[in-house]
N, C-alpha and C. Protein backbone atom coordinates (compact mmCIF):
# COMPACT_ATOMS: atom_id res chain seq x y z
N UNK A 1 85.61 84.45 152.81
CA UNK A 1 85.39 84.97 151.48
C UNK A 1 86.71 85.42 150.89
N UNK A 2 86.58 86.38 149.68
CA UNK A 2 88.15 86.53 149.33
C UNK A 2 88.74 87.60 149.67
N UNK A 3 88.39 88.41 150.94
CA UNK A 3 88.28 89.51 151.49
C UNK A 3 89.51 88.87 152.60
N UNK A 4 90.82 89.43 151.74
CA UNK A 4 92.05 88.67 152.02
C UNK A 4 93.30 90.06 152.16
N UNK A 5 93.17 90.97 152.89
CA UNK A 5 93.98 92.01 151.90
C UNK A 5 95.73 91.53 152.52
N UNK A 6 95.88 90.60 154.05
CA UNK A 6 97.00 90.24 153.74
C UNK A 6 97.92 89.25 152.35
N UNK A 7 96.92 88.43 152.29
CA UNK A 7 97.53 87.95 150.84
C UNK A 7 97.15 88.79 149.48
N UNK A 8 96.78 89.62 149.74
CA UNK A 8 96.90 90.18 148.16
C UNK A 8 95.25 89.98 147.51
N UNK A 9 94.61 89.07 148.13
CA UNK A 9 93.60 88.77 147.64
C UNK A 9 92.27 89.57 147.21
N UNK A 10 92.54 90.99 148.29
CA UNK A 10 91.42 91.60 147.57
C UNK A 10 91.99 92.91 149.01
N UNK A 11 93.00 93.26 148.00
CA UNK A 11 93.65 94.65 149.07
C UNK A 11 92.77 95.71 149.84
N UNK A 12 92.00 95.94 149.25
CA UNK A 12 91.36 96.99 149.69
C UNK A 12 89.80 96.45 150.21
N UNK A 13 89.97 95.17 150.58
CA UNK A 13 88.52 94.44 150.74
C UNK A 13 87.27 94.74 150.38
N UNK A 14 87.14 94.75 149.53
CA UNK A 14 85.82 95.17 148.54
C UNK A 14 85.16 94.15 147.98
N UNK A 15 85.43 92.96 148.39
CA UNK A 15 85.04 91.45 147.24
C UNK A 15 83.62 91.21 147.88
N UNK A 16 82.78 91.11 146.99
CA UNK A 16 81.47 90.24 147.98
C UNK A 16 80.62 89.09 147.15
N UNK A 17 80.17 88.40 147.43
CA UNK A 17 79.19 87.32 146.58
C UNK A 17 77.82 87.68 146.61
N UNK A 18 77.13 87.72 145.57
CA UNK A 18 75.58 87.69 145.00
C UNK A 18 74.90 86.72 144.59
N UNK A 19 73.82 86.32 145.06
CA UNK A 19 73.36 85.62 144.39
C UNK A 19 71.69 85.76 143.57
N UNK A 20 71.32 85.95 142.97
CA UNK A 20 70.33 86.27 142.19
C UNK A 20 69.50 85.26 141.81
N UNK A 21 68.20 85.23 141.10
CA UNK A 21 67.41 84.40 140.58
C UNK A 21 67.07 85.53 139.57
N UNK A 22 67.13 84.94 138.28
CA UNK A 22 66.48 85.44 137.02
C UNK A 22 65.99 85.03 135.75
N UNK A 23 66.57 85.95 135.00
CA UNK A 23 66.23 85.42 133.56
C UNK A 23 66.99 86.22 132.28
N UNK A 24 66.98 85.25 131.40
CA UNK A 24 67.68 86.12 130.08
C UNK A 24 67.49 85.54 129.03
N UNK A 25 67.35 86.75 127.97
CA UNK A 25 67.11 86.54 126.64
C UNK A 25 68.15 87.07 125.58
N UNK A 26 68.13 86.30 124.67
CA UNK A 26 69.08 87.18 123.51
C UNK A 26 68.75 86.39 121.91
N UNK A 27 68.93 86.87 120.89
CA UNK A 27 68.59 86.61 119.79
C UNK A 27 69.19 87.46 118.82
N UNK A 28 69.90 87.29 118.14
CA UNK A 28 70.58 88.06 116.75
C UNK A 28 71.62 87.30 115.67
N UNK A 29 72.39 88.04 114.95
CA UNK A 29 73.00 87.85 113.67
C UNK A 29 74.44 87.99 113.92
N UNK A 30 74.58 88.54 114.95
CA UNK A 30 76.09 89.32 115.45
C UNK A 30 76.08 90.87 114.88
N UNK A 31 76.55 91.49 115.79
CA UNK A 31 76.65 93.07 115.57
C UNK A 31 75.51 93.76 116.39
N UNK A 32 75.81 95.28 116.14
CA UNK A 32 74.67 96.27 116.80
C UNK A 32 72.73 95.74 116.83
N UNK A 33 72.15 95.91 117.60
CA UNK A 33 70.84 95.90 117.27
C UNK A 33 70.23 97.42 117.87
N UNK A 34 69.02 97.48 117.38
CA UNK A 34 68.12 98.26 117.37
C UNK A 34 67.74 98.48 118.52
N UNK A 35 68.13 99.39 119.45
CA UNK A 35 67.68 99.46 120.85
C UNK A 35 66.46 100.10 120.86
N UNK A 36 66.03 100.87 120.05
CA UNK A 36 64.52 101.11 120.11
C UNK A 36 63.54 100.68 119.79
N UNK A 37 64.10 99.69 119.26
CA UNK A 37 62.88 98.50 118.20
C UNK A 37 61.42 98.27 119.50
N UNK A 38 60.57 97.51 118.35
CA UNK A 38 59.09 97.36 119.43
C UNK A 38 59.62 96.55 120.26
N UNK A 39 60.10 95.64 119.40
CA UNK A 39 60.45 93.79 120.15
C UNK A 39 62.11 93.87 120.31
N UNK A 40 62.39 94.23 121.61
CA UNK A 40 64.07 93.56 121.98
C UNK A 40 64.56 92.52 121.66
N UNK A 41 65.88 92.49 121.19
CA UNK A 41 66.51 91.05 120.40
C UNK A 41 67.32 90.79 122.06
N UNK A 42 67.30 90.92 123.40
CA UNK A 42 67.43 90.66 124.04
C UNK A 42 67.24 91.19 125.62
N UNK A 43 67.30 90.98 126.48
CA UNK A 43 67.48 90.99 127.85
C UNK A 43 67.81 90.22 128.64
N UNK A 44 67.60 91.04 130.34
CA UNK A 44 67.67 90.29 131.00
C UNK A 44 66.72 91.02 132.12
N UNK A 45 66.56 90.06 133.62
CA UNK A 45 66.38 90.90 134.79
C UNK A 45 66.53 90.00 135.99
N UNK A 46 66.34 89.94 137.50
CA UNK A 46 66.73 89.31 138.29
C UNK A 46 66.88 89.67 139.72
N UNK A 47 66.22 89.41 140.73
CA UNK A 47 66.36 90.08 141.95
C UNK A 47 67.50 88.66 143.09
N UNK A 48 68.44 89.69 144.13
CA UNK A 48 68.83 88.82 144.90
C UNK A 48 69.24 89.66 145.68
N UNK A 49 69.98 88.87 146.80
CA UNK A 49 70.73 89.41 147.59
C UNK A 49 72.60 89.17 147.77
N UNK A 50 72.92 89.88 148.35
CA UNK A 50 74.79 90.28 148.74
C UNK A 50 75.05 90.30 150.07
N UNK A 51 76.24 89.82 150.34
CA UNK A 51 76.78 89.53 151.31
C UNK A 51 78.77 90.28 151.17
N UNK A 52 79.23 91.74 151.56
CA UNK A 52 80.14 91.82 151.63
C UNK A 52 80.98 92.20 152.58
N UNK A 53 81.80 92.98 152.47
CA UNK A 53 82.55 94.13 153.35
C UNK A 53 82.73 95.67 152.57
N UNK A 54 83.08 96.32 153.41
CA UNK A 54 83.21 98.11 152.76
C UNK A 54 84.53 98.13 153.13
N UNK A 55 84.99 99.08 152.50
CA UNK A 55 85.99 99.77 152.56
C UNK A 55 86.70 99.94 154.07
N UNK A 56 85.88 100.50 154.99
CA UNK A 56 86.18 100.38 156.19
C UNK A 56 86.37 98.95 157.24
N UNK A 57 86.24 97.79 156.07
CA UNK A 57 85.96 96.70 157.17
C UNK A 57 85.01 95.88 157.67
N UNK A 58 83.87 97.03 157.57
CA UNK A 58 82.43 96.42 158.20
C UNK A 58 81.94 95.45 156.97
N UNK A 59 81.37 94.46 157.70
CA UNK A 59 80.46 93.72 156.71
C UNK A 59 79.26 94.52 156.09
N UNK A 60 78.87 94.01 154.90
CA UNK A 60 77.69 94.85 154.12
C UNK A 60 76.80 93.49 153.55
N UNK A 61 75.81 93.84 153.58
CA UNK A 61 74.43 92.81 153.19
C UNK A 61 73.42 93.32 152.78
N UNK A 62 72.63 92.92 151.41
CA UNK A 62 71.47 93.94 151.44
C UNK A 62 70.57 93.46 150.09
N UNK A 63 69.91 93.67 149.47
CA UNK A 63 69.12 92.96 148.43
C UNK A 63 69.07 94.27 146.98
N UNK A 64 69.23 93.24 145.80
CA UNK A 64 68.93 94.28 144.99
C UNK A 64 68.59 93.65 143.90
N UNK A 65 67.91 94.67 142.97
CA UNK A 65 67.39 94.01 141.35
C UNK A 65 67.77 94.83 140.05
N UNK A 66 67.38 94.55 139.55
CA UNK A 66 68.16 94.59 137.73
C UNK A 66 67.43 94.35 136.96
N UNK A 67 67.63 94.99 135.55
CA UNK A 67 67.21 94.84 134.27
C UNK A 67 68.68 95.00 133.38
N UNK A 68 68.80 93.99 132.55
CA UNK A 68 69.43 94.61 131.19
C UNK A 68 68.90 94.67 129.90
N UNK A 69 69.72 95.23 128.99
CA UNK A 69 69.59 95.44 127.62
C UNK A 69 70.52 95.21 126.85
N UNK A 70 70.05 94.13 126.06
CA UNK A 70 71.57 94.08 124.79
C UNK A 70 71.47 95.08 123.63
N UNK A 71 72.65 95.64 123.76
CA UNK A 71 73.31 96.26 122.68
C UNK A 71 74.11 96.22 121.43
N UNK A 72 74.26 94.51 121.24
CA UNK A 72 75.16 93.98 120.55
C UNK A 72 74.87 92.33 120.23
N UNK A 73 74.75 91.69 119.91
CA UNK A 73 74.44 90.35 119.36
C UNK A 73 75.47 89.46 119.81
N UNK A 74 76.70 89.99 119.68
CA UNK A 74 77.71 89.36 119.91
C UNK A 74 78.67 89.14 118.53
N UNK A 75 79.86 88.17 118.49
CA UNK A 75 80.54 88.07 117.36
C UNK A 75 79.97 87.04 116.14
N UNK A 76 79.15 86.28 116.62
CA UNK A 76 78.63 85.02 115.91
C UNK A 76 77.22 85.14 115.71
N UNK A 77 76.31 84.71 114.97
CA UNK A 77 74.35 84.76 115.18
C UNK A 77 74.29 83.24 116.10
N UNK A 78 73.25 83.97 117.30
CA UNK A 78 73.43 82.83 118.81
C UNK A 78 71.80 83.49 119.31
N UNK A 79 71.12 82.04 119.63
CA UNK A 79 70.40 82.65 120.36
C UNK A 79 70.30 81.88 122.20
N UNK A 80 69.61 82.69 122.84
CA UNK A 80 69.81 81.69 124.00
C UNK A 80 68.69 82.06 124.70
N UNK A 81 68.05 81.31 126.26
CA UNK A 81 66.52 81.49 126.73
C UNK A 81 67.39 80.65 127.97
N UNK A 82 66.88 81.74 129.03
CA UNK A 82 67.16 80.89 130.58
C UNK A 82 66.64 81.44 131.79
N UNK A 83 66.04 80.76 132.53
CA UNK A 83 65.45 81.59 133.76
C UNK A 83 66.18 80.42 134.98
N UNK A 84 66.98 81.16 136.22
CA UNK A 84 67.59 80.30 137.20
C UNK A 84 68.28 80.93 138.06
N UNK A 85 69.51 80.24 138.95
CA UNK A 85 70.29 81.24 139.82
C UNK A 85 71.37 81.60 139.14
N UNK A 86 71.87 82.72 139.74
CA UNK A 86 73.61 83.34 139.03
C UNK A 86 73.84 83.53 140.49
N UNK A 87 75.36 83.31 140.25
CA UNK A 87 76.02 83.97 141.21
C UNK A 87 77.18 84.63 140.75
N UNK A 88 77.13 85.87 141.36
CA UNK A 88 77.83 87.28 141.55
C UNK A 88 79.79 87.04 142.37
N UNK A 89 80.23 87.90 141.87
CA UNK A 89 81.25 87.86 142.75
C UNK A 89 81.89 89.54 142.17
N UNK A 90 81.73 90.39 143.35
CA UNK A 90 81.70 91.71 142.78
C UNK A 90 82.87 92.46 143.62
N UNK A 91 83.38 93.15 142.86
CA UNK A 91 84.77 93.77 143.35
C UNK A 91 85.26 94.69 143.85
N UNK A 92 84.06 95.53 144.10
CA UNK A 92 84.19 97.12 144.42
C UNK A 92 83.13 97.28 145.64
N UNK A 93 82.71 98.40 145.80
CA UNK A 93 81.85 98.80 147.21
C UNK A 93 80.54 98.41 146.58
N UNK A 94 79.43 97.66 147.11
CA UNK A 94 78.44 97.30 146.59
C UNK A 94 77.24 98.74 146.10
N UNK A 95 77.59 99.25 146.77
CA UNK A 95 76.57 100.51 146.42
C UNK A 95 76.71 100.95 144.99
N UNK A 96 78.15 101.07 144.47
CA UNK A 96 78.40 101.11 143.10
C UNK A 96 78.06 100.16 142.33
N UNK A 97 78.47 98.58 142.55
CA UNK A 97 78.11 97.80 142.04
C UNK A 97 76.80 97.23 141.49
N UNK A 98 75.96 97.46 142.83
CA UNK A 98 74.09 97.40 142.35
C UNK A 98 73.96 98.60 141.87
N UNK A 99 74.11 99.34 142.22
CA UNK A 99 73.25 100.42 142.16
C UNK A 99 73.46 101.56 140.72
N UNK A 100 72.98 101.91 139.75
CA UNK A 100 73.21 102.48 138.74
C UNK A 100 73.36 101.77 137.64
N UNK A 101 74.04 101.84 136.50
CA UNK A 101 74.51 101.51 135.20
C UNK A 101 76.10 100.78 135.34
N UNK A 102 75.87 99.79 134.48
CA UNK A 102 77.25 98.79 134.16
C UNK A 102 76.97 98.35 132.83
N UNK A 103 78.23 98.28 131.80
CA UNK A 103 78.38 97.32 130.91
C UNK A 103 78.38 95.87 131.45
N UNK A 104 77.92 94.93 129.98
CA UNK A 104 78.43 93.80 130.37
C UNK A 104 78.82 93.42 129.18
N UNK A 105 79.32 91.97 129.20
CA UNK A 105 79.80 91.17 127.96
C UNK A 105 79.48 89.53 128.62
N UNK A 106 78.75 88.99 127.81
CA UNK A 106 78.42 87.95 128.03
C UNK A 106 78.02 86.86 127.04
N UNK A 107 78.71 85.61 127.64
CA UNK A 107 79.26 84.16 126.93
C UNK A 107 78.33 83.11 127.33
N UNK A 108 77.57 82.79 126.60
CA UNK A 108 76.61 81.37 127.04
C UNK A 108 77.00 80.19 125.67
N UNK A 109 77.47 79.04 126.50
CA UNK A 109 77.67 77.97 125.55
C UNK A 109 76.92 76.67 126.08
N UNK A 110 75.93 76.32 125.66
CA UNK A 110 74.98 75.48 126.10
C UNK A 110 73.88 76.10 127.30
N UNK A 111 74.47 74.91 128.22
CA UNK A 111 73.59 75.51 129.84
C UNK A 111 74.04 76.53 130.46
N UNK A 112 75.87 76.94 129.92
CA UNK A 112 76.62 77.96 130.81
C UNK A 112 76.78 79.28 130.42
N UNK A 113 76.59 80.17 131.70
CA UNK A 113 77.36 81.38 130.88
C UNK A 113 77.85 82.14 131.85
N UNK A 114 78.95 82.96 131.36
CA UNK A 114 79.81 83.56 132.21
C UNK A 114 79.81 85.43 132.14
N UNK A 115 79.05 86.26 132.49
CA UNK A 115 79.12 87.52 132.16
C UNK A 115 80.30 88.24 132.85
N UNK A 116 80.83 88.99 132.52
CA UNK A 116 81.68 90.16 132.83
C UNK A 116 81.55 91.66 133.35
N UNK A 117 81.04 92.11 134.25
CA UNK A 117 80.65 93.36 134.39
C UNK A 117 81.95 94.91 134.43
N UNK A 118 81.41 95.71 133.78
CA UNK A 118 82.83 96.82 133.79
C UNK A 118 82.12 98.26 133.81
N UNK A 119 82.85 98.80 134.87
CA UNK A 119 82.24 100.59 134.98
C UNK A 119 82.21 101.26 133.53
N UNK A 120 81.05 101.64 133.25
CA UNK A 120 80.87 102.25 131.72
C UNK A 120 82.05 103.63 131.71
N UNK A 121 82.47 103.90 133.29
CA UNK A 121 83.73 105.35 132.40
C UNK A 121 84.80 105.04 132.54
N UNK A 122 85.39 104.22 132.99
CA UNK A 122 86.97 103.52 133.23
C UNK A 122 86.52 101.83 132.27
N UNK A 123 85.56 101.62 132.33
CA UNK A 123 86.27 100.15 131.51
C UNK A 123 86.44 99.09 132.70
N UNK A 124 86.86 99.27 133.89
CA UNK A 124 87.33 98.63 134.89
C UNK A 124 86.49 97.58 135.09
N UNK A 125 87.39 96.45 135.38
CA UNK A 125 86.15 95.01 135.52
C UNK A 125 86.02 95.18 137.16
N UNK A 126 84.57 95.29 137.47
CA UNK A 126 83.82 95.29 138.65
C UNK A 126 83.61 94.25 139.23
N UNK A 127 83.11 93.20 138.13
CA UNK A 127 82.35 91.70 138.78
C UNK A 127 82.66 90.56 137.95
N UNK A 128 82.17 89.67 138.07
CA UNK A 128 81.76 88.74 137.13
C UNK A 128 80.15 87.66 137.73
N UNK A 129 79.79 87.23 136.63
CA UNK A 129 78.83 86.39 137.13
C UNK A 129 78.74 85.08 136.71
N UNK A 130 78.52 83.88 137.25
CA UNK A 130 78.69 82.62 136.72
C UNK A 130 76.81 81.97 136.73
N UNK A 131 76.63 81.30 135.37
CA UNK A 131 75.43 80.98 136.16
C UNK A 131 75.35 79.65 135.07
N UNK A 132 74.11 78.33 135.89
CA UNK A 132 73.38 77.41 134.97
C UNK A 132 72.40 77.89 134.20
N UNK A 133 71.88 78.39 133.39
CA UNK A 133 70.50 78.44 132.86
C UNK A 133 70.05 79.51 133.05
N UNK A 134 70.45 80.54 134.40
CA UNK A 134 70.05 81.24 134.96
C UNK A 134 70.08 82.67 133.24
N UNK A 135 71.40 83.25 133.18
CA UNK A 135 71.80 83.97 132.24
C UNK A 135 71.53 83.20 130.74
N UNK A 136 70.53 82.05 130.43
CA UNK A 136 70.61 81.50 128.98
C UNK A 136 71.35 80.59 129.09
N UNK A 137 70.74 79.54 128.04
CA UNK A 137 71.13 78.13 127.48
C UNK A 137 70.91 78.28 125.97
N UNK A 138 71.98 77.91 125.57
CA UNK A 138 72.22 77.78 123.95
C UNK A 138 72.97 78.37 123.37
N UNK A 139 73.40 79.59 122.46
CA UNK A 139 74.60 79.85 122.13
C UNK A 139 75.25 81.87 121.56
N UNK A 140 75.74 82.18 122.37
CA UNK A 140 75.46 83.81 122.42
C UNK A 140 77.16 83.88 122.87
N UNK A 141 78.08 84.12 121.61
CA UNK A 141 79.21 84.57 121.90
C UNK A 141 79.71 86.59 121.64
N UNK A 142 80.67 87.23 123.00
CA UNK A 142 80.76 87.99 123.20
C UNK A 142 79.49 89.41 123.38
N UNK A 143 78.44 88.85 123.47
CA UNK A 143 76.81 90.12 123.50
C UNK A 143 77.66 90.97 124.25
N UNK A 144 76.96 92.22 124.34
CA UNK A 144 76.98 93.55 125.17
C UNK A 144 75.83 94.17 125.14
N UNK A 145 76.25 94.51 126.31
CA UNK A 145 74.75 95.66 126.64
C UNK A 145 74.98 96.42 127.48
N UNK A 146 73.55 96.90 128.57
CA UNK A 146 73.95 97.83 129.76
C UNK A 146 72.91 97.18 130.79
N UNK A 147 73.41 97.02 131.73
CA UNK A 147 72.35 96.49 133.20
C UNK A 147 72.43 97.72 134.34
N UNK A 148 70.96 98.19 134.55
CA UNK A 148 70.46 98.93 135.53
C UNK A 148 70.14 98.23 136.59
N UNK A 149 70.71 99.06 138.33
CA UNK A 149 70.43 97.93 139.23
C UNK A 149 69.52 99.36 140.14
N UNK A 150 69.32 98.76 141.10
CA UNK A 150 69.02 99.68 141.86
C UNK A 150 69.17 98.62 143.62
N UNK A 151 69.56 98.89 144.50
CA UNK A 151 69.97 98.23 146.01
C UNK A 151 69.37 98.69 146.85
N UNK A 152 69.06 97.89 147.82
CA UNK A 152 68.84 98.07 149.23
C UNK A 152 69.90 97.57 150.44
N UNK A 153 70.36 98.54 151.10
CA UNK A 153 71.44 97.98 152.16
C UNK A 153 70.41 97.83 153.32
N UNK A 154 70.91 96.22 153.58
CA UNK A 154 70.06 95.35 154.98
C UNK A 154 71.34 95.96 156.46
N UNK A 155 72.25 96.11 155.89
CA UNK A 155 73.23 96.70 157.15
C UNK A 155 74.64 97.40 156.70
């Protein structure tokens, strides 16, 4: 994996891969939406499992799930609809990573999309996620929102 800290690759070995099955929605004009509205102009949600290392070395493995919420439309009016796999590639100790609140920012152009995950009090990019279909198909440039996870550690 990229749990490399002689080359530089991930110094403090914290890198791990996810892989998920889900779904996502989004729909707007570009700009803020109505987070309290009846009907959400988007989401998401998705359960999987992780495969990393901790801080100390040891390998870490364990299953977890999610919901998000868009907060933002994005820069352009895009809508998009996808249920499939994503995969994760997350940068920090997984317990932080599943578990609690994260921004995201996320790019779907056709079948693809690429989300960005970042700690809501530093900004710091945590993850990213790559997926087919999984995160939406069709067209949703720069969205934001917030994704709630919650984890289970298998070891």
């Amino acid at each position: 994996m990229l749990n490399n800290p002689v080359n530089l690759l991930d110094p403090e070995g914290l890198a791990g891969v996810a892989i998920d099955f889900g779904g996502a929605y989004s729909t707007g004009s570009g700009g803020e939406v109505d987070t309290n509205a009846t009907v959400q102009q988007g989401g998401g949600a998705g359960s999987g499992f992780y495969v990393g290392s901790k801080p100390n070395g040891y390998a870490e493995m364990g299953v977890y799930s999610y919901q998000s919420d868009m907060t933002n439309s994005g820069e352009t009016p895009g809508a998009s609809l996808g249920a499939g796999m994503n995969v994760s590639i997350y940068l920090t100790d997984a317990e932080d990573f599943f578990s609690g609140e994260m921004d995201y920012v996320k790019y779907v152009i056709g079948p693809f999309s690429m989300v960005f995950l970042e700690d809501p009090s530093t900004g710091e990019l945590t993850g990213f996620t790559f997926s087919l279909l999984g995160k939406g198909a069709g067209w949703s440039i720069h969205e934001k929102g917030t994704t709630t996870g919650c984890q289970g550690a298998l070891q």
